[in-house]
PDB file of N, CA and C in Angstrom:
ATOM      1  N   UNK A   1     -22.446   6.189 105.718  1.00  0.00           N
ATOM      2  CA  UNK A   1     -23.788   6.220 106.261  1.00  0.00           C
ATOM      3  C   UNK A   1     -24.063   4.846 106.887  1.00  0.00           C
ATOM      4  N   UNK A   2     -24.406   4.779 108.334  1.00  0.00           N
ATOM      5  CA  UNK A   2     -24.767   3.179 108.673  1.00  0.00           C
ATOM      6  C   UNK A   2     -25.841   2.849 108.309  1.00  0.00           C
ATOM      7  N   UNK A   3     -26.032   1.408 108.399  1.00  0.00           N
ATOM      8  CA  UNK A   3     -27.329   0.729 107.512  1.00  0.00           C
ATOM      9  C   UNK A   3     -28.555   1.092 108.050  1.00  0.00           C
ATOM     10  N   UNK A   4     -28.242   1.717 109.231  1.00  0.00           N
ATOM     11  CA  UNK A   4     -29.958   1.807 109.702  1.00  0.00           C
ATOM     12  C   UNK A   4     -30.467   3.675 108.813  1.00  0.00           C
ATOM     13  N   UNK A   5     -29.656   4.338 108.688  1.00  0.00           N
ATOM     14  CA  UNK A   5     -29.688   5.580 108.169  1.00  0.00           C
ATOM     15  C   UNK A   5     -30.290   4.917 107.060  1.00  0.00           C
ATOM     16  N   UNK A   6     -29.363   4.118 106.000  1.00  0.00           N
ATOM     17  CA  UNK A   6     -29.588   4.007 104.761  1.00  0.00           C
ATOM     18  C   UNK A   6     -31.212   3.388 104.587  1.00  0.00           C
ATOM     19  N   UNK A   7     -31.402   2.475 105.586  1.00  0.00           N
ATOM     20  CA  UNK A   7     -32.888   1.297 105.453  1.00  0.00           C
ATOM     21  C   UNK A   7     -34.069   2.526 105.595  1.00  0.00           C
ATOM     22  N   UNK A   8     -33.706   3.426 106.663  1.00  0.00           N
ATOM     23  CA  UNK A   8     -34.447   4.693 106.890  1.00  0.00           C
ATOM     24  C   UNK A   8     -34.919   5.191 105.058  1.00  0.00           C
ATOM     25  N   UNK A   9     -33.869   6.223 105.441  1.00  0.00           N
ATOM     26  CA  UNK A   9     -33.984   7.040 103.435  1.00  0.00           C
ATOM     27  C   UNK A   9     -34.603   6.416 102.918  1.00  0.00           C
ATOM     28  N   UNK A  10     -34.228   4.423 102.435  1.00  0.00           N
ATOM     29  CA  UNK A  10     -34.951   4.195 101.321  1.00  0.00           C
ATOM     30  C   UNK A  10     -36.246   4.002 101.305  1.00  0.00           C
ATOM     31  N   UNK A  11     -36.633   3.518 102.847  1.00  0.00           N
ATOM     32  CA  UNK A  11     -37.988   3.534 103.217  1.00  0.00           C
ATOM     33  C   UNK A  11     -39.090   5.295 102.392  1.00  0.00           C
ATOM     34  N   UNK A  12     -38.018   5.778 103.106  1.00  0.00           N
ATOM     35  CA  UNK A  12     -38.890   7.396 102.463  1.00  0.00           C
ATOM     36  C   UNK A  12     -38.808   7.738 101.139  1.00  0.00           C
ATOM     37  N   UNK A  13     -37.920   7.168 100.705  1.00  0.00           N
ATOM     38  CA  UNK A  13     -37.896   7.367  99.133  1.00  0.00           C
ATOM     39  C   UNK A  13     -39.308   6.393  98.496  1.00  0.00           C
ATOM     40  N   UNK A  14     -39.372   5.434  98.947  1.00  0.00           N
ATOM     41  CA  UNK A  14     -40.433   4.136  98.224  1.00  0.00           C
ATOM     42  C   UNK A  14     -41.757   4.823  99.021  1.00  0.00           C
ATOM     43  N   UNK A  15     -42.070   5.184 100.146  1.00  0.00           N
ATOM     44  CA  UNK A  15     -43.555   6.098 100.107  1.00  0.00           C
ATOM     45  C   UNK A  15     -43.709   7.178  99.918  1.00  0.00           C
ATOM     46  N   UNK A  16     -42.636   7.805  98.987  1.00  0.00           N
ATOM     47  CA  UNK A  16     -42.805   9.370  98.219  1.00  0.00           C
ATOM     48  C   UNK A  16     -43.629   8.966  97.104  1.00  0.00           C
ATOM     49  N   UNK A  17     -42.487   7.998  96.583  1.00  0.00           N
ATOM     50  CA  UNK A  17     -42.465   7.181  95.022  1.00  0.00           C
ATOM     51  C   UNK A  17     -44.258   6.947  95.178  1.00  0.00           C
ATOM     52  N   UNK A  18     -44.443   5.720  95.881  1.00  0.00           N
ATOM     53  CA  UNK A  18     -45.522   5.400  96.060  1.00  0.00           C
ATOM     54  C   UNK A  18     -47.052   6.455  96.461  1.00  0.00           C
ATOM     55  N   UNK A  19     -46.435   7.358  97.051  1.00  0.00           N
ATOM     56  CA  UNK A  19     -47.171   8.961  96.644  1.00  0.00           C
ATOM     57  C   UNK A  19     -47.836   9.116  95.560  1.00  0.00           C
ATOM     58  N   UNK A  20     -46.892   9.213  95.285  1.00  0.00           N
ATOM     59  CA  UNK A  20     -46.318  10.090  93.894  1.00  0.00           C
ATOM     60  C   UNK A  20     -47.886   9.309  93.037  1.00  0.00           C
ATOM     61  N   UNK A  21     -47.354   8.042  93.017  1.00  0.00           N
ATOM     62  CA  UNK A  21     -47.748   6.876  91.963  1.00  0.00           C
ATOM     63  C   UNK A  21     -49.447   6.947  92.018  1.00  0.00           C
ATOM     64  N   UNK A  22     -49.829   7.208  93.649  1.00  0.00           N
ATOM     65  CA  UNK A  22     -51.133   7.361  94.113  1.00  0.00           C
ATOM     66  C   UNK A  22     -51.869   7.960  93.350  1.00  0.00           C
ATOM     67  N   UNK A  23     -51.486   9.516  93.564  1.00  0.00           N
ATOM     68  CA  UNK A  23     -52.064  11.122  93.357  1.00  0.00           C
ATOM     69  C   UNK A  23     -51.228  11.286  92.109  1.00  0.00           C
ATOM     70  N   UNK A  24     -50.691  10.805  91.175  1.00  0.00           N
ATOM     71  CA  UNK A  24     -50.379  11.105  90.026  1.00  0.00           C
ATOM     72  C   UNK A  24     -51.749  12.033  88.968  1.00  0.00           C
ATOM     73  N   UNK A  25     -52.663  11.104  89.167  1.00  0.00           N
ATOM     74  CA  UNK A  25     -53.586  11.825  88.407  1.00  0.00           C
ATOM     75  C   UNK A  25     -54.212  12.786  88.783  1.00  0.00           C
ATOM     76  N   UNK A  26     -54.021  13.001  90.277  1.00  0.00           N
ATOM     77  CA  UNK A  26     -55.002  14.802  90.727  1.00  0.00           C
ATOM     78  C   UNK A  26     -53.832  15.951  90.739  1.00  0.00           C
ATOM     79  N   UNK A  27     -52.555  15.636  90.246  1.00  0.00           N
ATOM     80  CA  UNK A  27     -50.969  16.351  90.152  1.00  0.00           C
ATOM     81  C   UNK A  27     -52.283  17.394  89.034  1.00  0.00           C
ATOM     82  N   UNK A  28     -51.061  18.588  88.987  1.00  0.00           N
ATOM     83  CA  UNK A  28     -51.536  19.885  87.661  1.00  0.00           C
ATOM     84  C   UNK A  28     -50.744  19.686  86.651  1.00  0.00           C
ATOM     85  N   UNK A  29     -49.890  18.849  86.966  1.00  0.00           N
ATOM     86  CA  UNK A  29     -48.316  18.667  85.985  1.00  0.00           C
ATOM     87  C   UNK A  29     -48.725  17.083  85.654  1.00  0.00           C
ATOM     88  N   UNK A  30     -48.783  16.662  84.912  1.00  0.00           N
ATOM     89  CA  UNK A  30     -49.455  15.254  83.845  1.00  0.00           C
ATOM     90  C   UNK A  30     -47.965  14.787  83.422  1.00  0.00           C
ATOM     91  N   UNK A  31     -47.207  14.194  84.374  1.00  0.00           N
ATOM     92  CA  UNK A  31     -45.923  13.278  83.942  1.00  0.00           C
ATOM     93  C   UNK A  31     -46.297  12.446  82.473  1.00  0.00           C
ATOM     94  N   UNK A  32     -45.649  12.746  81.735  1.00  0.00           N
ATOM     95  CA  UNK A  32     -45.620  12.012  80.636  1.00  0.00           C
ATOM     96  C   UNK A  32     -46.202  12.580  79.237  1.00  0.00           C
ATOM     97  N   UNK A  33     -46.830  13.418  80.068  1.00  0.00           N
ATOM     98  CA  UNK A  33     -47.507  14.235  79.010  1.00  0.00           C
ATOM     99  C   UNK A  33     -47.401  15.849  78.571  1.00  0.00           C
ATOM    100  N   UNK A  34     -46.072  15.967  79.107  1.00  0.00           N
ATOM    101  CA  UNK A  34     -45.707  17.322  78.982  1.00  0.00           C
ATOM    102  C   UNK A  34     -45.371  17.866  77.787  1.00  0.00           C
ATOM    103  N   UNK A  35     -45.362  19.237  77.476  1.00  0.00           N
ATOM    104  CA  UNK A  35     -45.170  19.692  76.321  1.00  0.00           C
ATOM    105  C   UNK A  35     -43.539  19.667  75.964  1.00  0.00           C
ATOM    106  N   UNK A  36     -42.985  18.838  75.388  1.00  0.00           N
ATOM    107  CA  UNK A  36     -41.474  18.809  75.279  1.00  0.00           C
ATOM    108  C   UNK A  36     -41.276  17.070  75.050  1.00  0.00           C
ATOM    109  N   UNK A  37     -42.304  16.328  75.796  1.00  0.00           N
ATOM    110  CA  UNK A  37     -42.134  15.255  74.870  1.00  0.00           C
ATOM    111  C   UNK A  37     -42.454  14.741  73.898  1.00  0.00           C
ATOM    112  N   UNK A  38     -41.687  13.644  73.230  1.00  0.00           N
ATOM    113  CA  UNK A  38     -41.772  13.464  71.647  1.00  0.00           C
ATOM    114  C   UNK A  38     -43.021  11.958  71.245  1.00  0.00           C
ATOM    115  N   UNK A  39     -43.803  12.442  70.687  1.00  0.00           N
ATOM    116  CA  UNK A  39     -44.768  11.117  70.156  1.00  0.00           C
ATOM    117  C   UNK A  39     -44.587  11.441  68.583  1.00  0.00           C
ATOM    118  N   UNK A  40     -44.741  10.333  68.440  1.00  0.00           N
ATOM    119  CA  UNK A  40     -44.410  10.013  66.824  1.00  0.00           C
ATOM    120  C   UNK A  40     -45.241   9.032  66.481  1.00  0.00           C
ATOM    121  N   UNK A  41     -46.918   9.312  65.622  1.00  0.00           N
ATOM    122  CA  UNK A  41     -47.741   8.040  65.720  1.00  0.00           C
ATOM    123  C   UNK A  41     -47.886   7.712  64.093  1.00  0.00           C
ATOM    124  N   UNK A  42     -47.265   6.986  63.690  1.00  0.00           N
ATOM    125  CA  UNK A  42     -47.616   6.287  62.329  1.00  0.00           C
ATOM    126  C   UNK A  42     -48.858   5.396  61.642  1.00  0.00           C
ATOM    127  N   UNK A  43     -48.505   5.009  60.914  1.00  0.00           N
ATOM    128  CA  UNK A  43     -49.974   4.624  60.575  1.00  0.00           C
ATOM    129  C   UNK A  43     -49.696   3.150  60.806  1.00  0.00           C
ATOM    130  N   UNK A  44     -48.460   1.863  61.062  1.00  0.00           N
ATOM    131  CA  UNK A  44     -48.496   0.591  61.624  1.00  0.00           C
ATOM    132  C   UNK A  44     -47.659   0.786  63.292  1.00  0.00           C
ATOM    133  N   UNK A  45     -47.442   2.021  63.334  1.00  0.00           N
ATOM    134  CA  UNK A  45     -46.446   2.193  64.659  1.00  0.00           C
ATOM    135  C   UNK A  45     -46.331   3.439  65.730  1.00  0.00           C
ATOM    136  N   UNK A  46     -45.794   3.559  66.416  1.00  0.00           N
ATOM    137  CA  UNK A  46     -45.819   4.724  67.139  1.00  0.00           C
ATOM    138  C   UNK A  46     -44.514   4.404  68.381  1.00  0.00           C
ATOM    139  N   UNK A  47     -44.201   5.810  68.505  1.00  0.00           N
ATOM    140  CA  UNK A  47     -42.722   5.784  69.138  1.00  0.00           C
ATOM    141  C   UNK A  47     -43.229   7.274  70.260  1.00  0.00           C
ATOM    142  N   UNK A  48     -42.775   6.829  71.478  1.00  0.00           N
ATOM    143  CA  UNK A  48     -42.601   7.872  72.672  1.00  0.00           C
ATOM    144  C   UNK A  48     -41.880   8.180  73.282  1.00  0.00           C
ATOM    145  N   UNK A  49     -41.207   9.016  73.547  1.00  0.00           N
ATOM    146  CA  UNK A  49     -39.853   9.655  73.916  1.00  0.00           C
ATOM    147  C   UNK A  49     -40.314  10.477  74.898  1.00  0.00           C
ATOM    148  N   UNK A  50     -40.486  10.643  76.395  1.00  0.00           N
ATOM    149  CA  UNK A  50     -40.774  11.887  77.355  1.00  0.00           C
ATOM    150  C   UNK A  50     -39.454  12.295  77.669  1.00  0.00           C
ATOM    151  N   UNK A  51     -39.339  13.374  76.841  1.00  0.00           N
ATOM    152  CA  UNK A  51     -38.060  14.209  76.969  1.00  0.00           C
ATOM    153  C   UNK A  51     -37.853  14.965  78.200  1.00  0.00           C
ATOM    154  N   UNK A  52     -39.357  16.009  78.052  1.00  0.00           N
ATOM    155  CA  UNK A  52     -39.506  16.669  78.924  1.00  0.00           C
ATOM    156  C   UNK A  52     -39.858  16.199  80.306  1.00  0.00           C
ATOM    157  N   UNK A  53     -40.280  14.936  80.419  1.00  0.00           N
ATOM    158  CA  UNK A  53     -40.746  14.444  81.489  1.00  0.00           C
ATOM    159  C   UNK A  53     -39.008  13.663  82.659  1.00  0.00           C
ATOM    160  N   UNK A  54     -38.610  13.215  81.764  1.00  0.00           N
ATOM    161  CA  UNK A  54     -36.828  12.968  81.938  1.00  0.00           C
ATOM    162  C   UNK A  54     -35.777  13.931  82.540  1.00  0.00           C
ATOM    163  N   UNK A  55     -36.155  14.993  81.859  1.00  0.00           N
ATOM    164  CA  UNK A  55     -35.078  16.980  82.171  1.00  0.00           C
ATOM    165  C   UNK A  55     -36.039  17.084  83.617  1.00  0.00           C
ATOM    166  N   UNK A  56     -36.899  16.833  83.815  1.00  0.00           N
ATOM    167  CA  UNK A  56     -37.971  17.542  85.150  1.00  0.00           C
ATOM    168  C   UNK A  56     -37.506  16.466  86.222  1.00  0.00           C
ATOM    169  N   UNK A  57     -37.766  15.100  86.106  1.00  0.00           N
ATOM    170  CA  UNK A  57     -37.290  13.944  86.893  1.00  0.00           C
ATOM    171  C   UNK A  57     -36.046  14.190  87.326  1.00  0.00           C
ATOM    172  N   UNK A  58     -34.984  14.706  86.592  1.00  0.00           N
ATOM    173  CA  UNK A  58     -33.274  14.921  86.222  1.00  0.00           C
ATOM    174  C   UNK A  58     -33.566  15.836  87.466  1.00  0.00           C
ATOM    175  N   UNK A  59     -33.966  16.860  86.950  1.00  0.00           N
ATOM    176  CA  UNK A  59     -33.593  18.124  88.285  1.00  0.00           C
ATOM    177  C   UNK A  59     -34.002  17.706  89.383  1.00  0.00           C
ATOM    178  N   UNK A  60     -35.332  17.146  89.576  1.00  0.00           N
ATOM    179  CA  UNK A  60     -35.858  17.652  90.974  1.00  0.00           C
ATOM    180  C   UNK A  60     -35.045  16.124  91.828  1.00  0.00           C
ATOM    181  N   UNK A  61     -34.792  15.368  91.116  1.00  0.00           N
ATOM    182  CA  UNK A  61     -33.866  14.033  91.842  1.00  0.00           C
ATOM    183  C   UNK A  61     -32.205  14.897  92.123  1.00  0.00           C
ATOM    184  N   UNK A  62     -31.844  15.355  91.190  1.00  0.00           N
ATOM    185  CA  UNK A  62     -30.862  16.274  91.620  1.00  0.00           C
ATOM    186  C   UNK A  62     -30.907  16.858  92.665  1.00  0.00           C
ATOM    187  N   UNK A  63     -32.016  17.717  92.897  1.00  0.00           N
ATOM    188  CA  UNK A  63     -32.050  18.876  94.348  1.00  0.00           C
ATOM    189  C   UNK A  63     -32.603  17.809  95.062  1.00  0.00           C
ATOM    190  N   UNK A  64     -33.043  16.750  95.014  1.00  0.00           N
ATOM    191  CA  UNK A  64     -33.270  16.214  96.481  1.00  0.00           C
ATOM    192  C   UNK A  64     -32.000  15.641  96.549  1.00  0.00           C
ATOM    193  N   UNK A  65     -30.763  14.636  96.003  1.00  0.00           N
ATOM    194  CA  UNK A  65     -29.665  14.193  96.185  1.00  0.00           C
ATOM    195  C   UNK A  65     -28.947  15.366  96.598  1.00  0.00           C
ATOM    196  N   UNK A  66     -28.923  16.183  96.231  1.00  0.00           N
ATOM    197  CA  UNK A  66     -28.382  17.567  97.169  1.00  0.00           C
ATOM    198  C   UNK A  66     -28.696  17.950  97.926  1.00  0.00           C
ATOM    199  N   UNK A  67     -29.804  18.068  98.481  1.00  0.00           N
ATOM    200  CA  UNK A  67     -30.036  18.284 100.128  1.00  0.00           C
ATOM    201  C   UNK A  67     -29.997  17.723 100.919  1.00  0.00           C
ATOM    202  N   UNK A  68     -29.776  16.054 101.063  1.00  0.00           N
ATOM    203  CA  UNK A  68     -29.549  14.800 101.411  1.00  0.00           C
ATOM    204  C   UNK A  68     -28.238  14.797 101.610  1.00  0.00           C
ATOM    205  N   UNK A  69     -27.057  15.333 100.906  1.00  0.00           N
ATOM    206  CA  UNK A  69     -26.178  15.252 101.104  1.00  0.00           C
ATOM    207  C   UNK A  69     -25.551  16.488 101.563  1.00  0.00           C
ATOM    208  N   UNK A  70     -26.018  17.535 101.840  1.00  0.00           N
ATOM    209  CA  UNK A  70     -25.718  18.333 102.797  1.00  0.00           C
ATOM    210  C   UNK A  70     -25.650  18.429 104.912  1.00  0.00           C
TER     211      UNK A  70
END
């Protein structure tokens, strides 16, 4: 891929991202807070694990690296 392709993509990748980051909170789907991830709140501590938020990120970065490379 020559560098101007590549400077392109990443450009569009960082104002998806930055999208994304915008309108996160008017989304119907609440990243981070999906049913599948793990909170664990103790009484001096608390531990967060977005499992489900990780498997969803996983795929849909998948199908876009796959159509990109088609």
């Amino acid at each position: 891929m020559p560098l101007g392709r590549l400077l392109i993509t990443a450009g569009l990748v960082l104002v998806a991202a930055g999208l994304l980051v915008t309108f996160a909170g008017r989304l119907p789907i609440k990243l981070g807070r999906l049913p599948g991830d793990i909170y664990i709140h103790g009484k001096n501590s608390s531990f967060y694990f977005p499992l489900a938020t990780c498997l969803l990120l996983s795929a849909l970065l998948s199908l876009v690296m796959w159509i990109f490379r088609r």
